[in-house]
N, C-alpha and C. Protein backbone atom coordinates (compact mmCIF):
# COMPACT_ATOMS: atom_id res chain seq x y z
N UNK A 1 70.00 -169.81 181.23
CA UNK A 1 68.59 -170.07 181.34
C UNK A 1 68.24 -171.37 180.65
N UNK A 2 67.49 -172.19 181.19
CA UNK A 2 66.53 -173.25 180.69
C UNK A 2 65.50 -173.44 180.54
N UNK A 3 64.80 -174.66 180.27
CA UNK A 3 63.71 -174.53 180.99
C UNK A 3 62.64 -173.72 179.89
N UNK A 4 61.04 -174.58 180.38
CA UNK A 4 59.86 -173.36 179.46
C UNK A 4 60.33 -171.85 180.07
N UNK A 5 60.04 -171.71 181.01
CA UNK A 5 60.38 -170.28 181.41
C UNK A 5 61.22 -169.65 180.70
N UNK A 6 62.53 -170.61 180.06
CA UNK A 6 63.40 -169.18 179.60
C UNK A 6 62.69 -169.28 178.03
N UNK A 7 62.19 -170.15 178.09
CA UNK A 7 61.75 -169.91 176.05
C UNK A 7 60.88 -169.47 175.75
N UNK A 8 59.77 -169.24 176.88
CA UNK A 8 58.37 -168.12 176.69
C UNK A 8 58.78 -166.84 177.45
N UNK A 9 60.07 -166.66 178.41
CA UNK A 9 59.52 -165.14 179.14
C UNK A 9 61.44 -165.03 179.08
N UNK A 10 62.19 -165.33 178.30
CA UNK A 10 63.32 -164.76 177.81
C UNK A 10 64.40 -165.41 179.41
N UNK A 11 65.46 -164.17 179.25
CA UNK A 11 66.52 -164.28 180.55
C UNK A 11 66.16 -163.62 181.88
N UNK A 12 65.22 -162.81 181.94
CA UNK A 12 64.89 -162.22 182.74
C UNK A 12 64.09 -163.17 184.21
N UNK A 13 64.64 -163.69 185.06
CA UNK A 13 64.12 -164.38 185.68
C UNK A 13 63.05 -163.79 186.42
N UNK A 14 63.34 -162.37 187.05
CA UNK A 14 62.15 -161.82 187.70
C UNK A 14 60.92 -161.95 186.67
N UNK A 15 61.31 -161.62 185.57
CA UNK A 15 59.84 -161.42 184.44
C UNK A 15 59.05 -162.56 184.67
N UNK A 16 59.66 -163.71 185.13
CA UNK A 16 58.62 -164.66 185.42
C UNK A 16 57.89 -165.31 186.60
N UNK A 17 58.17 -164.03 187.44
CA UNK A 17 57.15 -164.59 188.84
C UNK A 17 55.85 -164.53 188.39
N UNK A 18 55.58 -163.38 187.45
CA UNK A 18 54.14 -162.74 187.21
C UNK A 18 53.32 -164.30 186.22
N UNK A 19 53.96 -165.07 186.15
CA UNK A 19 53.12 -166.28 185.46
C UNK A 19 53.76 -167.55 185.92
N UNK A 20 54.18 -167.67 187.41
CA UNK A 20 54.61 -168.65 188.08
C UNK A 20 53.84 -168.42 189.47
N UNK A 21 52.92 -170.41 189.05
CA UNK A 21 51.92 -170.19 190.20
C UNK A 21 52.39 -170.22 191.72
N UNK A 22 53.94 -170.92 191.61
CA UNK A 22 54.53 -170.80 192.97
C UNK A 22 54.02 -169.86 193.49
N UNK A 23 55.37 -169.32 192.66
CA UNK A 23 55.77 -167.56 193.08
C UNK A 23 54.23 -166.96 193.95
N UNK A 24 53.18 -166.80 192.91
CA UNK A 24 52.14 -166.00 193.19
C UNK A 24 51.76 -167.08 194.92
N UNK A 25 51.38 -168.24 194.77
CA UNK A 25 50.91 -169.15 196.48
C UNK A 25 51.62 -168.09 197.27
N UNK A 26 53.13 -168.37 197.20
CA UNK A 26 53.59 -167.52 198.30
C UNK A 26 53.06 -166.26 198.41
N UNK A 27 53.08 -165.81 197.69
CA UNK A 27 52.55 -164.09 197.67
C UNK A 27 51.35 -163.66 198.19
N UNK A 28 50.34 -164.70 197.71
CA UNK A 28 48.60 -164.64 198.09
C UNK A 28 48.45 -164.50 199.16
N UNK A 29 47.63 -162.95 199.65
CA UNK A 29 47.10 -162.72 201.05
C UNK A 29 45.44 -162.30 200.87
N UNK A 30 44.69 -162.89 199.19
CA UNK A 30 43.17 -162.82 199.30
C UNK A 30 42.70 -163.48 199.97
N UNK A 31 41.21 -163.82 199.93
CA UNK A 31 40.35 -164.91 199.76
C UNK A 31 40.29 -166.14 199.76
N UNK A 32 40.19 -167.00 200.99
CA UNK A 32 40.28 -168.64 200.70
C UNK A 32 40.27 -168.90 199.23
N UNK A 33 40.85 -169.36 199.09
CA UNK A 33 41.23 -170.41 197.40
C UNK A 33 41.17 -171.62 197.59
N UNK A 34 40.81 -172.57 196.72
CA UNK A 34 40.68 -174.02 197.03
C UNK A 34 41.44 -174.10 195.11
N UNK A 35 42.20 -175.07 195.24
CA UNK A 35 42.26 -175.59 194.63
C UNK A 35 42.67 -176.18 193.94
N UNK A 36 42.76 -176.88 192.66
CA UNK A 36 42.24 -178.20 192.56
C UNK A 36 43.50 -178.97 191.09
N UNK A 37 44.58 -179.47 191.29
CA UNK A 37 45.72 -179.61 190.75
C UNK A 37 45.82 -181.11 190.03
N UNK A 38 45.65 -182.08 189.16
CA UNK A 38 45.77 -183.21 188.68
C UNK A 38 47.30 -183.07 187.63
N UNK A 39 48.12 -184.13 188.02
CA UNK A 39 49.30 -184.53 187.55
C UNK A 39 49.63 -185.33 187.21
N UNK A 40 50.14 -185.96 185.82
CA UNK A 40 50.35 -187.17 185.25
C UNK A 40 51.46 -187.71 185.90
N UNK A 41 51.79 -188.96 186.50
CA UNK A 41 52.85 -189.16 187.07
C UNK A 41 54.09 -189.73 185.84
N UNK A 42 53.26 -190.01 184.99
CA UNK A 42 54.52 -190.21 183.53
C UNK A 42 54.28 -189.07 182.85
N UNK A 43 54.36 -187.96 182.92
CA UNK A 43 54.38 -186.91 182.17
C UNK A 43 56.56 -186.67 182.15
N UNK A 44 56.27 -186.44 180.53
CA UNK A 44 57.78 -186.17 180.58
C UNK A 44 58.28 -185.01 181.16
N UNK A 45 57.43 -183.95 180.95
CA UNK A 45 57.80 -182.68 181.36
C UNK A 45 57.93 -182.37 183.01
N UNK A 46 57.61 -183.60 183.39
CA UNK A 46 57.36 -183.61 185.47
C UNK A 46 59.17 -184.63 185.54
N UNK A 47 58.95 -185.45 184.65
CA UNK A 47 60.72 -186.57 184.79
C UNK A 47 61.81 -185.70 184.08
N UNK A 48 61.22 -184.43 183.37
CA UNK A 48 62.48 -183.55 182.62
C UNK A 48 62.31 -182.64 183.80
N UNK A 49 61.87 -182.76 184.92
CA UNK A 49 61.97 -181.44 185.82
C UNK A 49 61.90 -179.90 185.69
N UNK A 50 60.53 -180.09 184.44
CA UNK A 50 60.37 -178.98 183.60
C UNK A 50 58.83 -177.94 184.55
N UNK A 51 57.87 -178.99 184.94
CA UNK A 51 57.10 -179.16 185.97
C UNK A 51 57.60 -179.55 187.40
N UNK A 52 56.97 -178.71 188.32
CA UNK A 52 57.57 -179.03 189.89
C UNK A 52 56.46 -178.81 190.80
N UNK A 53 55.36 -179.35 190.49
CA UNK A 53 53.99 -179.52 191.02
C UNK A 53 54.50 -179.59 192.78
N UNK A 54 55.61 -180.38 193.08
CA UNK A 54 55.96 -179.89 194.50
C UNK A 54 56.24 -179.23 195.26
N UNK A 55 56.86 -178.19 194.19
CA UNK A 55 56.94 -176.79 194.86
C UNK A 55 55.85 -175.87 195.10
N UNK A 56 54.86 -175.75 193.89
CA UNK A 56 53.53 -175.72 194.71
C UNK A 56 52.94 -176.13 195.45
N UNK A 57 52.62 -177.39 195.76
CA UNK A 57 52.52 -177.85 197.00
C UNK A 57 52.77 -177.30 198.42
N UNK A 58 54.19 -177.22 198.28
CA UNK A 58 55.20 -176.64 199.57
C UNK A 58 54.50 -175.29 199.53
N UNK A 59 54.39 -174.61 198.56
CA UNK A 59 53.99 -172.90 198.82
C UNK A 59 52.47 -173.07 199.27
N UNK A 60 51.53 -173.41 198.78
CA UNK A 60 50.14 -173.73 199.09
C UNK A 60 50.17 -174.34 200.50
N UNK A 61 50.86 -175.14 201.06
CA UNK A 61 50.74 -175.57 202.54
C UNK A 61 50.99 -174.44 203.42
N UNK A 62 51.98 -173.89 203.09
CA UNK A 62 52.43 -172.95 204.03
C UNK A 62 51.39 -171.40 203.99
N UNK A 63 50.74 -171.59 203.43
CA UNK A 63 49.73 -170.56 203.29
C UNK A 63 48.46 -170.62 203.40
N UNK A 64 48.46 -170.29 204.67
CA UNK A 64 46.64 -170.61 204.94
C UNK A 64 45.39 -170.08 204.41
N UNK A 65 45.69 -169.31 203.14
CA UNK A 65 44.43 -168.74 202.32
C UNK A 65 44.37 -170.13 201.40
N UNK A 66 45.29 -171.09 201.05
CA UNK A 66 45.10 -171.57 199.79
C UNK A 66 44.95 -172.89 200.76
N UNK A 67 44.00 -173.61 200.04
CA UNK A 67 43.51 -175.32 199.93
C UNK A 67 44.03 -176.16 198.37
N UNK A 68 45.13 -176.83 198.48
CA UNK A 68 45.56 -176.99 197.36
C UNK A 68 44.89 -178.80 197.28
N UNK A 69 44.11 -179.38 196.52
CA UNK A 69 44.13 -180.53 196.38
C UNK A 69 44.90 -180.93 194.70
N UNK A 70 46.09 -181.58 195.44
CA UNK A 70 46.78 -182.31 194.27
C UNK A 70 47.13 -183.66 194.34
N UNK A 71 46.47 -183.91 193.08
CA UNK A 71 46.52 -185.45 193.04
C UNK A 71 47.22 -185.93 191.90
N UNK A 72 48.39 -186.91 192.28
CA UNK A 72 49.16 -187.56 191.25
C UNK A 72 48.57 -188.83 190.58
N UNK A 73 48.10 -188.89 189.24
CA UNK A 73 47.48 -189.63 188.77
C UNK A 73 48.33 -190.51 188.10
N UNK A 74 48.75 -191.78 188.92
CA UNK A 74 49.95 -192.70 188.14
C UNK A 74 49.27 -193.52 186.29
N UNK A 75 50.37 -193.11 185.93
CA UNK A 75 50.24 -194.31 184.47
C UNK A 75 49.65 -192.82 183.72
N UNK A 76 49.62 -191.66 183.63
CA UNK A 76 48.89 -190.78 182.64
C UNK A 76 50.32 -189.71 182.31
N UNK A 77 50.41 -189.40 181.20
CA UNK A 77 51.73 -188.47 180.91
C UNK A 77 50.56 -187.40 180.33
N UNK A 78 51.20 -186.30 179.68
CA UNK A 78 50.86 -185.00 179.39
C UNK A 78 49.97 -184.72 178.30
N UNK A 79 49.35 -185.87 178.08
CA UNK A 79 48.08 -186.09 176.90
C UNK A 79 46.62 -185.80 176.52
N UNK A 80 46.49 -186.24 175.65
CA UNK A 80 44.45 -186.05 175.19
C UNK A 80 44.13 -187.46 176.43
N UNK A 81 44.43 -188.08 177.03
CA UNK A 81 44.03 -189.24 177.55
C UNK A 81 44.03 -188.64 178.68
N UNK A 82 45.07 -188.29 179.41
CA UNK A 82 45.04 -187.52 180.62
C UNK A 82 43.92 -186.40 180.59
N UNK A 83 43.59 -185.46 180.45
CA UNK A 83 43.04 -184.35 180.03
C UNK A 83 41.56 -184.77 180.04
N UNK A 84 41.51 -185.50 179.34
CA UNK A 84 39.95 -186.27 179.16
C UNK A 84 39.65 -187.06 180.49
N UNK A 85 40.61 -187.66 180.80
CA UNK A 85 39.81 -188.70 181.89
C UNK A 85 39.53 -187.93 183.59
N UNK A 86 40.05 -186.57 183.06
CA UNK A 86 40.42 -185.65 184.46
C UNK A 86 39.32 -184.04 184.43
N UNK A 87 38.92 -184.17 183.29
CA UNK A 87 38.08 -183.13 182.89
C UNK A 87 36.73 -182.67 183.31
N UNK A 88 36.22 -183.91 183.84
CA UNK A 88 34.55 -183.83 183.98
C UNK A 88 34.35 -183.22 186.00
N UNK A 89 35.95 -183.77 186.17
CA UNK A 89 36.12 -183.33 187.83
C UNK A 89 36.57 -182.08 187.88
N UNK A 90 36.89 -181.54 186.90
CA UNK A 90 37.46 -180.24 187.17
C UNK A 90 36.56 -179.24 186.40
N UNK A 91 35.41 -179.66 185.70
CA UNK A 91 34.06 -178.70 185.49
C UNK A 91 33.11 -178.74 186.80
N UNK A 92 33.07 -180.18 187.26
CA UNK A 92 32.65 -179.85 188.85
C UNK A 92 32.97 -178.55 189.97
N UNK A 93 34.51 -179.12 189.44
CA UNK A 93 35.29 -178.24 190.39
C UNK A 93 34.73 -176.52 190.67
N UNK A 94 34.73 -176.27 188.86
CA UNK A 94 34.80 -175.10 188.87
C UNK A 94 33.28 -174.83 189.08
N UNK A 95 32.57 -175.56 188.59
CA UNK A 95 30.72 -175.27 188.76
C UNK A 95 31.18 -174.99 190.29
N UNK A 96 31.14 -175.58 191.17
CA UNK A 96 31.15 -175.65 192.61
C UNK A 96 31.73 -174.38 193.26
N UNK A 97 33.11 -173.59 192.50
CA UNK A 97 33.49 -172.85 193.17
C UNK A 97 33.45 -171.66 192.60
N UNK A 98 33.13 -171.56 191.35
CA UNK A 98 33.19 -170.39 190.49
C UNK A 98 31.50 -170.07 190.36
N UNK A 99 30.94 -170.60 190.50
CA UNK A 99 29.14 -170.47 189.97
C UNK A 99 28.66 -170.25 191.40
């Protein structure tokens, strides 16, 4: 085992579908879902292949309940800078879809 997964949810690989958003895209047969994904394109944890924002992707396309908008935001890694400059769109987000 590697990887966050094995250091928050042990060896047990099944134990971690239940908090892997893949896993769950594929699975989802609710309610249109929209939503709404921002990614640092220098984030170390996306170049340590620790993050795989593409594989969500791939699962969210293939599933017509989910609307995935993901956007790779070049020059931002896994920071207070990132986070902040991405924040005020994703209280929109949620005003818009949650309210």
């Amino acid at each position: 085992s590697s990887g966050i997964n094995a250091e928050y949810g042990g060896d047990n690989k099944s134990a971690w579908k239940q908090y892997d958003a893949t896993f769950t895209a594929k699975e989802y047969e609710g309610p249109k879902l929209e939503i709404l994904l921002d990614q640092g394109s220098d984030d170390p944890y996306l170049n340590d292949k620790q993050l795989l924002p593409e594989n969500l992707a791939n699962a969210c396309s293939n599933n017509k309940s989910i609307n995935l908008n993901f956007r790779m935001q070049q020059g931002y890694d896994h920071g207070y800078f990132f986070i902040m400059s991405f924040m005020e769109d994703h209280f929109n987000f949620m005003a818009k879809h949650i309210c």
